[in-house]
PDB file of N, CA and C in Angstrom:
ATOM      1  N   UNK A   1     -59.680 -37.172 -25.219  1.00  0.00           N
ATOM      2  CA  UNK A   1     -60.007 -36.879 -26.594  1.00  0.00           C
ATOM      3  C   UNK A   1     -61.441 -37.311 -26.845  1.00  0.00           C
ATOM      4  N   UNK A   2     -62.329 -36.646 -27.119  1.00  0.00           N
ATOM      5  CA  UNK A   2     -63.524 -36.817 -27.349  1.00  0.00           C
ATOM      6  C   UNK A   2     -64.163 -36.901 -28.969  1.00  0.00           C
ATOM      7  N   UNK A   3     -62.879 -37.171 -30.016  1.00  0.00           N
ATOM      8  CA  UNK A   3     -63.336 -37.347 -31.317  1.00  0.00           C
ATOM      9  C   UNK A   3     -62.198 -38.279 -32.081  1.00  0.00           C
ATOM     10  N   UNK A   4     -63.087 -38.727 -32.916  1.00  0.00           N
ATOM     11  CA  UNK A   4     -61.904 -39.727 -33.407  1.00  0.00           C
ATOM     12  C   UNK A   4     -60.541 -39.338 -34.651  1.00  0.00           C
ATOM     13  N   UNK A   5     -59.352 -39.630 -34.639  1.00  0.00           N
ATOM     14  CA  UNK A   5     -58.045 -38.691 -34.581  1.00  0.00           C
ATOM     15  C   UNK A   5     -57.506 -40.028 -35.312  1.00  0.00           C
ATOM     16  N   UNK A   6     -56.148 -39.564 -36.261  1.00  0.00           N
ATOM     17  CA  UNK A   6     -55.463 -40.633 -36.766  1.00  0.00           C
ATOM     18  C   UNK A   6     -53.934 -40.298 -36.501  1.00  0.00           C
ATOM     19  N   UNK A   7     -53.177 -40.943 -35.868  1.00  0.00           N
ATOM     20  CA  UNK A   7     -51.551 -40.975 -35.866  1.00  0.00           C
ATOM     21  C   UNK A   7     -51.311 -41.653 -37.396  1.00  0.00           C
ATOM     22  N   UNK A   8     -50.770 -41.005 -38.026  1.00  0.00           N
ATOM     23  CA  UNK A   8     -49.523 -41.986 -39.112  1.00  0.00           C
ATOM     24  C   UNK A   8     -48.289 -42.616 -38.874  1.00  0.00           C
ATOM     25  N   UNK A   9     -47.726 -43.446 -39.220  1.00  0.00           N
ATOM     26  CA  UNK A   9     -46.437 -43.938 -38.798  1.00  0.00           C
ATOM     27  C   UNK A   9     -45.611 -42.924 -38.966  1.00  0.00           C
ATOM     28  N   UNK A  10     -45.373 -41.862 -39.587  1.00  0.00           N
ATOM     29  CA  UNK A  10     -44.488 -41.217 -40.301  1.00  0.00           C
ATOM     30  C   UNK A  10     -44.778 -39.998 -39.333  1.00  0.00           C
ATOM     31  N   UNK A  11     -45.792 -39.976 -38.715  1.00  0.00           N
ATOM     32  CA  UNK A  11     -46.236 -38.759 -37.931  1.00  0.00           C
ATOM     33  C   UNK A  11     -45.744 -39.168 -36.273  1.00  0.00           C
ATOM     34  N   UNK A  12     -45.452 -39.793 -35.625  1.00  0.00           N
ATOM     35  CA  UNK A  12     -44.958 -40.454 -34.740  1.00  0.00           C
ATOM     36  C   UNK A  12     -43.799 -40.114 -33.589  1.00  0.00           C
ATOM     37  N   UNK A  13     -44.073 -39.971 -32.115  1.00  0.00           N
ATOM     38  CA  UNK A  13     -42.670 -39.527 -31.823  1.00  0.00           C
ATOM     39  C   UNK A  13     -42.141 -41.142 -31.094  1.00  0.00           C
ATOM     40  N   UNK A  14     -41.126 -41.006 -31.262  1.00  0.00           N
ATOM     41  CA  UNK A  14     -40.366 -42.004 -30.780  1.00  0.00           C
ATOM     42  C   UNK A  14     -39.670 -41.916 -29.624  1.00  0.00           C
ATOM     43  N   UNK A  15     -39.844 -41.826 -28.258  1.00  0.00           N
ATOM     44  CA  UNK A  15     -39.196 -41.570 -27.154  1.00  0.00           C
ATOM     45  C   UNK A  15     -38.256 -42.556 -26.318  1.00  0.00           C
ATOM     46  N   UNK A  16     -37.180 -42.397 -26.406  1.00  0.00           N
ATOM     47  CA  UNK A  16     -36.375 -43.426 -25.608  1.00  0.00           C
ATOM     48  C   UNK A  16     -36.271 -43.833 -23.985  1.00  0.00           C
ATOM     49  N   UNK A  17     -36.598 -45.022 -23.962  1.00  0.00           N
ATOM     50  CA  UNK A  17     -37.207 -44.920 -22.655  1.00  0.00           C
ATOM     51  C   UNK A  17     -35.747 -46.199 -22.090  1.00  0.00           C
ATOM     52  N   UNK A  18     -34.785 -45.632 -22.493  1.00  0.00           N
ATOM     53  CA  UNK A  18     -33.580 -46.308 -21.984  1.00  0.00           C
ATOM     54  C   UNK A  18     -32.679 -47.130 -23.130  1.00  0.00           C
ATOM     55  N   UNK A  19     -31.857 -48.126 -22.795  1.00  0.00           N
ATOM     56  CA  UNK A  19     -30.579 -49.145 -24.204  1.00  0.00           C
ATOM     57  C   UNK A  19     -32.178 -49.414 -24.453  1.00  0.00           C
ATOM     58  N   UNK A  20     -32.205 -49.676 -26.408  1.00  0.00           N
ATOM     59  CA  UNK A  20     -33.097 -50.509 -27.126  1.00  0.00           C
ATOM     60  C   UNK A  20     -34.366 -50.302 -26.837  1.00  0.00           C
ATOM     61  N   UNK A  21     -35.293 -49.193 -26.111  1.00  0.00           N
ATOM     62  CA  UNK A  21     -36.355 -49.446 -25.725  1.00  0.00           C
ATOM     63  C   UNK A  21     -36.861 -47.901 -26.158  1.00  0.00           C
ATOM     64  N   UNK A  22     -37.993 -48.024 -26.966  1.00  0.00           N
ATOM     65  CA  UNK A  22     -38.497 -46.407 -27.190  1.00  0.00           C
ATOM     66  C   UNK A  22     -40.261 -46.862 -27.536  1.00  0.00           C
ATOM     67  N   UNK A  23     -40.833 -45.833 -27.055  1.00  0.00           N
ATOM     68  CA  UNK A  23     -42.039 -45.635 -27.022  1.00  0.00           C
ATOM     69  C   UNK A  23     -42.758 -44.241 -27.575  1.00  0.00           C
ATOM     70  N   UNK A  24     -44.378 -44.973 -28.199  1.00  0.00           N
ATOM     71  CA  UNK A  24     -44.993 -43.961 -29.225  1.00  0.00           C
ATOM     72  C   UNK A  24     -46.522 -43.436 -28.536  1.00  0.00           C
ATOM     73  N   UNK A  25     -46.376 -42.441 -27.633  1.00  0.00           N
ATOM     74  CA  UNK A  25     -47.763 -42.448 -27.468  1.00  0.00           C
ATOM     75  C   UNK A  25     -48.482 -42.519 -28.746  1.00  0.00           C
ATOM     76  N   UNK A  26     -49.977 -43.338 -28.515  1.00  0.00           N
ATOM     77  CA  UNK A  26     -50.888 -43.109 -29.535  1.00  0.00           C
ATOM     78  C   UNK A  26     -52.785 -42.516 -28.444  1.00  0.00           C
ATOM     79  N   UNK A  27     -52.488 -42.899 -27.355  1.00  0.00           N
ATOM     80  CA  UNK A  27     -53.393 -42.425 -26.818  1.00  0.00           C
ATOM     81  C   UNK A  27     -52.917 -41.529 -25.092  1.00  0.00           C
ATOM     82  N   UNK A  28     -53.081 -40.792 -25.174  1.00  0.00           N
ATOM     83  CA  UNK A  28     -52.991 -40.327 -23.548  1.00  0.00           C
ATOM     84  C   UNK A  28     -53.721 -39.698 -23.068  1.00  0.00           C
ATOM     85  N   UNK A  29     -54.408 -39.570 -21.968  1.00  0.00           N
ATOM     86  CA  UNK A  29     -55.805 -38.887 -21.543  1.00  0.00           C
ATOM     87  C   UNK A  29     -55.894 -38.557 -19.891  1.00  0.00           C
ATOM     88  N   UNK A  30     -55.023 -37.914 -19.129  1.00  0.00           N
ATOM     89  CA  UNK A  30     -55.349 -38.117 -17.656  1.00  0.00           C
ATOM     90  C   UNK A  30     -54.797 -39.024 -17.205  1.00  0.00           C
ATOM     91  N   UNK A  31     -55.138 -40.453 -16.495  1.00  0.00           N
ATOM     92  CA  UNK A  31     -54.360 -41.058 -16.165  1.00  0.00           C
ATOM     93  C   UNK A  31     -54.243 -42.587 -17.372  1.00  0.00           C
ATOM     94  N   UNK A  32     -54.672 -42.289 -18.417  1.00  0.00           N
ATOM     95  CA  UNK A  32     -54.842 -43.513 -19.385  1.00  0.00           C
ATOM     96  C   UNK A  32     -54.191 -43.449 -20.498  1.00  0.00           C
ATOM     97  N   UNK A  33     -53.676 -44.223 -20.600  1.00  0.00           N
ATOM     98  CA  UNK A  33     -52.759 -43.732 -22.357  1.00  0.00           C
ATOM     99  C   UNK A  33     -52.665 -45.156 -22.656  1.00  0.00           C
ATOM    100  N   UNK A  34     -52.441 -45.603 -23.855  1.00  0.00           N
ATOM    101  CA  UNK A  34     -51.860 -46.723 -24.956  1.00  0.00           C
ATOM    102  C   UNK A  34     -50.517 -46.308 -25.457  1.00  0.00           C
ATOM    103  N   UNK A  35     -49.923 -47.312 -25.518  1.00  0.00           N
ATOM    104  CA  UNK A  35     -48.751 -46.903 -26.383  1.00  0.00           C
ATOM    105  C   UNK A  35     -48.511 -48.220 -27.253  1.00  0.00           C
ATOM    106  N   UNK A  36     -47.251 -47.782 -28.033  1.00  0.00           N
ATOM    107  CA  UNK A  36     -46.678 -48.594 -28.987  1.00  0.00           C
ATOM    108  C   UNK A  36     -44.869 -48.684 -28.466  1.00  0.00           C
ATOM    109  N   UNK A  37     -45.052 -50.121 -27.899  1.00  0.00           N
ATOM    110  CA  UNK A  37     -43.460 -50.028 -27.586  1.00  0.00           C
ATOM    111  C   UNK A  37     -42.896 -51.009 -28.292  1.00  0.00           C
ATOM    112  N   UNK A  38     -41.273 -50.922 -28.480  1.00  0.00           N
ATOM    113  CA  UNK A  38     -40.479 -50.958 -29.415  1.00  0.00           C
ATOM    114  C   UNK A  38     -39.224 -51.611 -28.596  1.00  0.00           C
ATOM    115  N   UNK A  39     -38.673 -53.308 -28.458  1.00  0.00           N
ATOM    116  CA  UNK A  39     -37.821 -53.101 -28.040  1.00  0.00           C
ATOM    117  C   UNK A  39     -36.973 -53.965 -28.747  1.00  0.00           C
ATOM    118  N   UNK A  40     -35.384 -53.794 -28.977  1.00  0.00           N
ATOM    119  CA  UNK A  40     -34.299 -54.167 -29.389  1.00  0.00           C
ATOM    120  C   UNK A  40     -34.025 -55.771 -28.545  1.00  0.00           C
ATOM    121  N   UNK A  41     -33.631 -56.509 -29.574  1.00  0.00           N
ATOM    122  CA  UNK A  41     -32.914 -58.055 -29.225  1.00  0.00           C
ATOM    123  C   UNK A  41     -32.551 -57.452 -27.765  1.00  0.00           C
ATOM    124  N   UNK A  42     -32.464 -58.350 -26.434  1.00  0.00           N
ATOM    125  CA  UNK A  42     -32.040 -58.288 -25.428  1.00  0.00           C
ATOM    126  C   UNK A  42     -32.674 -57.064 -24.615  1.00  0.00           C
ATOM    127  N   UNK A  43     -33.807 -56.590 -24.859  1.00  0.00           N
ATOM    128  CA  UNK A  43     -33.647 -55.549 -24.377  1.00  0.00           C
ATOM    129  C   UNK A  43     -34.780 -55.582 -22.975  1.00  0.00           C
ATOM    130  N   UNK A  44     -35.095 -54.820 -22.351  1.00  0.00           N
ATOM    131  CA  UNK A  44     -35.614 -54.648 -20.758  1.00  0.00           C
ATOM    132  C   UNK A  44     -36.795 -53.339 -20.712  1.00  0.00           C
ATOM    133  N   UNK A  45     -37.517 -53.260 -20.536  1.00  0.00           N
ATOM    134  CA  UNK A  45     -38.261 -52.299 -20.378  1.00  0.00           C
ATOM    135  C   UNK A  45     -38.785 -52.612 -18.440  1.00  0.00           C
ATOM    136  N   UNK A  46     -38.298 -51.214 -17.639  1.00  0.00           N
ATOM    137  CA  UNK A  46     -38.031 -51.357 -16.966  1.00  0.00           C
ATOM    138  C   UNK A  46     -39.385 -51.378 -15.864  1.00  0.00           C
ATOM    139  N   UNK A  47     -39.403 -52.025 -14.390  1.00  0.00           N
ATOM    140  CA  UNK A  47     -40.209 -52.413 -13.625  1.00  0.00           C
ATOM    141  C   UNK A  47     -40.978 -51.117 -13.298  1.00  0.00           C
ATOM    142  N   UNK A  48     -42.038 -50.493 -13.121  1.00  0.00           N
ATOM    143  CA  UNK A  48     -42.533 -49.248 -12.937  1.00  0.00           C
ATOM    144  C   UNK A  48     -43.889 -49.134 -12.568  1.00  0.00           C
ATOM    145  N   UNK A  49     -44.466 -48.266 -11.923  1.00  0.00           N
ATOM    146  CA  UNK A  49     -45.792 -48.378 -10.952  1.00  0.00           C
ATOM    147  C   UNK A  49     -46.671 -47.603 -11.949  1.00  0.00           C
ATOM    148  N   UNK A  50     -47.601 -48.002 -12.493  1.00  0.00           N
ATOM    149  CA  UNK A  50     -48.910 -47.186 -13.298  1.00  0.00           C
ATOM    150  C   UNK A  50     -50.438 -47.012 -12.268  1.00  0.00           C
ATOM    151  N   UNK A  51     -50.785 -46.325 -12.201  1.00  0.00           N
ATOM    152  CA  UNK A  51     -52.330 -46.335 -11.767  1.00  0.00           C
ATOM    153  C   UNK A  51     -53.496 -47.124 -11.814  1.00  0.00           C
ATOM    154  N   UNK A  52     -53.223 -47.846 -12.745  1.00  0.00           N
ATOM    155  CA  UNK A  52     -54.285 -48.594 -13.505  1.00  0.00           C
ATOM    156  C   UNK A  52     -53.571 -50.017 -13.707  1.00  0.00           C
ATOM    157  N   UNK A  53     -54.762 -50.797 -14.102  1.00  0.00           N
ATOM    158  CA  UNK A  53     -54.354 -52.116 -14.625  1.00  0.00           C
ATOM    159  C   UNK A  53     -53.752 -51.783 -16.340  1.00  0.00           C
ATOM    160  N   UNK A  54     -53.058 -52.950 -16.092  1.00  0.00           N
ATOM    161  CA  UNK A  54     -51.964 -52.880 -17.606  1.00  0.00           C
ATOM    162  C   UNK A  54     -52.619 -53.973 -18.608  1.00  0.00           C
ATOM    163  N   UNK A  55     -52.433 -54.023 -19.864  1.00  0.00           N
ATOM    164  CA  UNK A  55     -53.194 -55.054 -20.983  1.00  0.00           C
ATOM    165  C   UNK A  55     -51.911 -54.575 -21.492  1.00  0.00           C
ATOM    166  N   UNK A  56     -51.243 -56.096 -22.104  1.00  0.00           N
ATOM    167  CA  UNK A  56     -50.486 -55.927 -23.192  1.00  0.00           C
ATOM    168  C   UNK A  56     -50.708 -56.772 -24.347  1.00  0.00           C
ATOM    169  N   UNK A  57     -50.506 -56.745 -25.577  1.00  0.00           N
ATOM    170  CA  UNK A  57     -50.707 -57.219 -26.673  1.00  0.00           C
ATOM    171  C   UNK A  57     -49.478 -57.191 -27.817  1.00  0.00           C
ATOM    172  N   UNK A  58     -48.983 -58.436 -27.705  1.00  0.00           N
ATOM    173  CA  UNK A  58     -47.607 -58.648 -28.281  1.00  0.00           C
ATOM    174  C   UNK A  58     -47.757 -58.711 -30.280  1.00  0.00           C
ATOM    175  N   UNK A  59     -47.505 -57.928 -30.725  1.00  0.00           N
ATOM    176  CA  UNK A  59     -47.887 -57.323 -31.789  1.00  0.00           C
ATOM    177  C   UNK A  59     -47.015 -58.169 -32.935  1.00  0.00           C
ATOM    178  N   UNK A  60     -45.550 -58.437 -32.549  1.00  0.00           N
ATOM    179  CA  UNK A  60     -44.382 -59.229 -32.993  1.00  0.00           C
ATOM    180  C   UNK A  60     -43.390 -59.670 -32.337  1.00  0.00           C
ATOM    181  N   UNK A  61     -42.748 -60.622 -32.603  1.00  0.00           N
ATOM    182  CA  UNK A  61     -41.606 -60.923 -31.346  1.00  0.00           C
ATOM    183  C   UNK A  61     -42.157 -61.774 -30.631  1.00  0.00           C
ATOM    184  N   UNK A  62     -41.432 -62.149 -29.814  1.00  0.00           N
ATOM    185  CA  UNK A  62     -41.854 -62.486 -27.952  1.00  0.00           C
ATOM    186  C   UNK A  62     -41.124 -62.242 -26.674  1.00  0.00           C
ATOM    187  N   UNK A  63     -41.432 -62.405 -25.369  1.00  0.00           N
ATOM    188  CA  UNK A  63     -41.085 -61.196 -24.559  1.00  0.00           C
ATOM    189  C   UNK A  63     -41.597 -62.370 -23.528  1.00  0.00           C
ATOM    190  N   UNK A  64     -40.823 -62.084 -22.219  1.00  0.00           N
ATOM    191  CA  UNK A  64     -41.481 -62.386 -21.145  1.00  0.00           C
ATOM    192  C   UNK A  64     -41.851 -61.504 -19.919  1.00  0.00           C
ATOM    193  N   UNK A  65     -42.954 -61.570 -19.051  1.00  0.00           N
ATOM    194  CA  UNK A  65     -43.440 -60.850 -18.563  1.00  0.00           C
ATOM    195  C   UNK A  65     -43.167 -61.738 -17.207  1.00  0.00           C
ATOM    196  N   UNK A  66     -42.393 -61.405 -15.799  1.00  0.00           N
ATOM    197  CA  UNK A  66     -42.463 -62.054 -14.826  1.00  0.00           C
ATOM    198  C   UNK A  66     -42.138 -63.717 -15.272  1.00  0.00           C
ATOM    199  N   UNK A  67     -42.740 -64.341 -15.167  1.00  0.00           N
ATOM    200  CA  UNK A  67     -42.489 -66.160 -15.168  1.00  0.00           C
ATOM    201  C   UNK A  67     -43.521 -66.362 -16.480  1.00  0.00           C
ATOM    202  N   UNK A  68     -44.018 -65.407 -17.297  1.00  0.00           N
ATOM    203  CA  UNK A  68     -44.811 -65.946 -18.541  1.00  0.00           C
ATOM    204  C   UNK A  68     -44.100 -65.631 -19.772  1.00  0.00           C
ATOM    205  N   UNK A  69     -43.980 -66.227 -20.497  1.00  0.00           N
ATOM    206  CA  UNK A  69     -43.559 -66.162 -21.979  1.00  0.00           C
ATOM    207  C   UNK A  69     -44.485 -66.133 -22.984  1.00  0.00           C
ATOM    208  N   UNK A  70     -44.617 -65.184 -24.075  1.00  0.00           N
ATOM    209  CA  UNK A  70     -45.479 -64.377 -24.807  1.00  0.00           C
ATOM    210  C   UNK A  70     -44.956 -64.610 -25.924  1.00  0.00           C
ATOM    211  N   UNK A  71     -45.874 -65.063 -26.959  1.00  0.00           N
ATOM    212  CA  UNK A  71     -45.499 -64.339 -28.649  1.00  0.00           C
ATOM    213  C   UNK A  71     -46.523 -63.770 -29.119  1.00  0.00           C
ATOM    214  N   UNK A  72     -46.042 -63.312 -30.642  1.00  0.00           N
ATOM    215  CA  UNK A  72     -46.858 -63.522 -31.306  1.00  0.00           C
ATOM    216  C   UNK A  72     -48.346 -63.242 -31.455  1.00  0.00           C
ATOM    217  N   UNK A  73     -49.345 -62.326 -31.319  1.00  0.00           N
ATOM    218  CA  UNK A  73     -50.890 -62.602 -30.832  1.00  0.00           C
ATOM    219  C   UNK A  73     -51.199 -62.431 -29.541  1.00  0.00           C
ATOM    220  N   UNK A  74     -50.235 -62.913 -28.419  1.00  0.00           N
ATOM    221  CA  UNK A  74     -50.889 -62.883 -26.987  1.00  0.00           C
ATOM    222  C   UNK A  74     -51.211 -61.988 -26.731  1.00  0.00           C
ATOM    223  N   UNK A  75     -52.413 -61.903 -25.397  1.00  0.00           N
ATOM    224  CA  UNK A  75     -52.319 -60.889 -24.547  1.00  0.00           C
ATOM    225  C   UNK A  75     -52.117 -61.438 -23.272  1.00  0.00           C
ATOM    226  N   UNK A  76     -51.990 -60.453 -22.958  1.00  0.00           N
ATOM    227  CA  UNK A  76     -51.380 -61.005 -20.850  1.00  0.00           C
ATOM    228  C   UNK A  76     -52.488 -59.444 -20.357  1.00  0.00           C
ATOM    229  N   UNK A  77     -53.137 -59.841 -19.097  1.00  0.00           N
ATOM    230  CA  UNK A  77     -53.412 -58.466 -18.288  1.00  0.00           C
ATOM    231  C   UNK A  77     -52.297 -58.366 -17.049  1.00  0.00           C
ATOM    232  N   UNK A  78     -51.925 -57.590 -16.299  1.00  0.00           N
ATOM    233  CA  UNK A  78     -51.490 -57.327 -15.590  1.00  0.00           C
ATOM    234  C   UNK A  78     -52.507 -56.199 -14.464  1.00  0.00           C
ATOM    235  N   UNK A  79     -53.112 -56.667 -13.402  1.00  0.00           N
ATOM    236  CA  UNK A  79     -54.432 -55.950 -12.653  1.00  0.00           C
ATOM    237  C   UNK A  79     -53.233 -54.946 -11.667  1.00  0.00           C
ATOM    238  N   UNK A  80     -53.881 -53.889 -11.257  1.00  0.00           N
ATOM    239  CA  UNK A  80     -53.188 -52.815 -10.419  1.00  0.00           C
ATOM    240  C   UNK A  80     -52.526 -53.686  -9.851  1.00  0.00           C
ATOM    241  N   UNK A  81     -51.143 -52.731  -9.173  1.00  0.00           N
ATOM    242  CA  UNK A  81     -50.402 -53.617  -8.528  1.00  0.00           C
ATOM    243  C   UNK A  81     -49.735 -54.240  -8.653  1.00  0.00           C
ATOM    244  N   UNK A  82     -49.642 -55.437  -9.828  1.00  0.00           N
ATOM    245  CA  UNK A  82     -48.881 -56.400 -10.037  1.00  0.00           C
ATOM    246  C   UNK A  82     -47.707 -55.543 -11.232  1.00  0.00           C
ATOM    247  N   UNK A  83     -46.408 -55.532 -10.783  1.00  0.00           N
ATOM    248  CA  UNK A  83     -45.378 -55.357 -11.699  1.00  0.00           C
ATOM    249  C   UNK A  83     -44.328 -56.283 -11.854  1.00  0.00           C
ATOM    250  N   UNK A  84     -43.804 -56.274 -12.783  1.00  0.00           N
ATOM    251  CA  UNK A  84     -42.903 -56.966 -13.498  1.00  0.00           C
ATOM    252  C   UNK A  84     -42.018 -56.278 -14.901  1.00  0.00           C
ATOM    253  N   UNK A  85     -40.929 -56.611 -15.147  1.00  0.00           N
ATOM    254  CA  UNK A  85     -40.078 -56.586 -15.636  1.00  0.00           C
ATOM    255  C   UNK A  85     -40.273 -56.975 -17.093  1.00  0.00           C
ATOM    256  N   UNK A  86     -40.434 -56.547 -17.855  1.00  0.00           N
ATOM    257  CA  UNK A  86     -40.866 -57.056 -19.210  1.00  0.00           C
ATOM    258  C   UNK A  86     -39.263 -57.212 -20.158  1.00  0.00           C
ATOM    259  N   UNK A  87     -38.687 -58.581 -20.204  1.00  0.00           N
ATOM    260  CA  UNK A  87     -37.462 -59.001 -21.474  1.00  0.00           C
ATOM    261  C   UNK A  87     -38.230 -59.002 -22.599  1.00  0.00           C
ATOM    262  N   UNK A  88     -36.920 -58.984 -23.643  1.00  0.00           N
ATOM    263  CA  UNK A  88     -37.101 -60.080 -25.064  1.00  0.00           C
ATOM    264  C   UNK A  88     -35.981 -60.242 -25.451  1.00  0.00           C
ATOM    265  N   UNK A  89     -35.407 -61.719 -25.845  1.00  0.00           N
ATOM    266  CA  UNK A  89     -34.469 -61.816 -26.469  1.00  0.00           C
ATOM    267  C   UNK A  89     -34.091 -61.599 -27.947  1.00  0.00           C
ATOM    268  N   UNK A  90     -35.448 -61.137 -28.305  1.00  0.00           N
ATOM    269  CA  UNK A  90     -35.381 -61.661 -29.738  1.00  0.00           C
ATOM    270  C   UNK A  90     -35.944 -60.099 -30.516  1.00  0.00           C
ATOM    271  N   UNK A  91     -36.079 -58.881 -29.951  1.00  0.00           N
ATOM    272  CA  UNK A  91     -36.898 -58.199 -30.316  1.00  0.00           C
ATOM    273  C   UNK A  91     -38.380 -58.236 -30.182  1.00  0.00           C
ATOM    274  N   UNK A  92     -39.359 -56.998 -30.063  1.00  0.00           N
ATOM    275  CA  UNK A  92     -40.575 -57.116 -29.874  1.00  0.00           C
ATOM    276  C   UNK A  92     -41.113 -56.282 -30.255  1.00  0.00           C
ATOM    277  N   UNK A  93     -42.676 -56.159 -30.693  1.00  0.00           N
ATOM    278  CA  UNK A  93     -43.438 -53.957 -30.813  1.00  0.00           C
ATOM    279  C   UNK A  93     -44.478 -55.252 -30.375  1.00  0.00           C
ATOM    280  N   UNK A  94     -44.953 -53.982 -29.511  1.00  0.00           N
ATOM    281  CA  UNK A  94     -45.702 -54.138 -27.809  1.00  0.00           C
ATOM    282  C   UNK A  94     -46.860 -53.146 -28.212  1.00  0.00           C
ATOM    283  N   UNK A  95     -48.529 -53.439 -27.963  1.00  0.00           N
ATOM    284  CA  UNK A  95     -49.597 -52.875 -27.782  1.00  0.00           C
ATOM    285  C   UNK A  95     -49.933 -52.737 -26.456  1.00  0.00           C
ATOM    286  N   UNK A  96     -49.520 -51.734 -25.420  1.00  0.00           N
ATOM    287  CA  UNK A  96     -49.616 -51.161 -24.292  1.00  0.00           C
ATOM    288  C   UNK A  96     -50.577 -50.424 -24.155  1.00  0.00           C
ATOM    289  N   UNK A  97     -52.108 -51.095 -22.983  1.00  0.00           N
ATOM    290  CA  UNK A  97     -52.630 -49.426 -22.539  1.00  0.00           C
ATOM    291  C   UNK A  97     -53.277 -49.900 -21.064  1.00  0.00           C
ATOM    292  N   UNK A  98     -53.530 -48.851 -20.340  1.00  0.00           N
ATOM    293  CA  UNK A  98     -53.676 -48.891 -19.324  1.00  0.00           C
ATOM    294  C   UNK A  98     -54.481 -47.507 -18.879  1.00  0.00           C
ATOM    295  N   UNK A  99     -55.079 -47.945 -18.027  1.00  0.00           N
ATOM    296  CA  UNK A  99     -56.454 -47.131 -17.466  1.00  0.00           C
ATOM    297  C   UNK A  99     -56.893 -47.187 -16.020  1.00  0.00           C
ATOM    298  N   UNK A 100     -57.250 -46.335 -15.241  1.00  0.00           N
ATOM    299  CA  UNK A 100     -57.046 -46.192 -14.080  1.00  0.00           C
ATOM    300  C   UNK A 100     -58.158 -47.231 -13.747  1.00  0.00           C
ATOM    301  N   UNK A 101     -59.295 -47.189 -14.205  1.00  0.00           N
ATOM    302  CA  UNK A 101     -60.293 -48.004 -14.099  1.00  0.00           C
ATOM    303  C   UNK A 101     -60.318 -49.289 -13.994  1.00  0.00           C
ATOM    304  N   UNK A 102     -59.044 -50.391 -14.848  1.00  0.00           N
ATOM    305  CA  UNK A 102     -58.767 -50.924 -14.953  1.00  0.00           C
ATOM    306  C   UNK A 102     -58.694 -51.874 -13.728  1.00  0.00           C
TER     307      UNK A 102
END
């Protein structure tokens, strides 16, 4: 996308990406996209290989990523390669993006 664009909340798709877990593209481009993920008390968003290094930004909730525990504000990077299993017991909405460059 080469100009600047607005999603509304209300404008939004919501894709289920398994129990309790759904996701909003807000950016996708080739091999780079952001998203907005969404997950339910207990829920798992599952282990999976991306191209790029991962940045997450825990928006609400907290969540653990591998052996780190997140609330609130954090960010965690995750560099190519490294995957993990992302919980929360408690509910979470997740600032996801990732870029091949990364």
């Amino acid at each position: 996308m080469n100009k600047p664009y607005v999603i509304r909340h209300s404008e939004r798709d919501h894709i289920p990406m398994g129990h309790g877990v759904k996701i909003s593209y807000l950016r996708k481009c080739a091999d780079d996209y952001s998203i907005l993920l969404q997950m339910d008390a207990q829920g798992q968003f599952p282990v999976h290989h991306d191209i790029g290094g991962k940045e997450i930004f825990v928006i609400d909730g907290e969540i653990t990523v591998g052996k780190e525990k997140l609330n609130r504000g954090d960010y965690y990077y995750l560099p190519l390669g490294t995957n993990s299993p992302v919980t929360t017991s408690t509910g979470c909405t997740l600032l996801i993006s990732s870029m091949k460059s990364m």
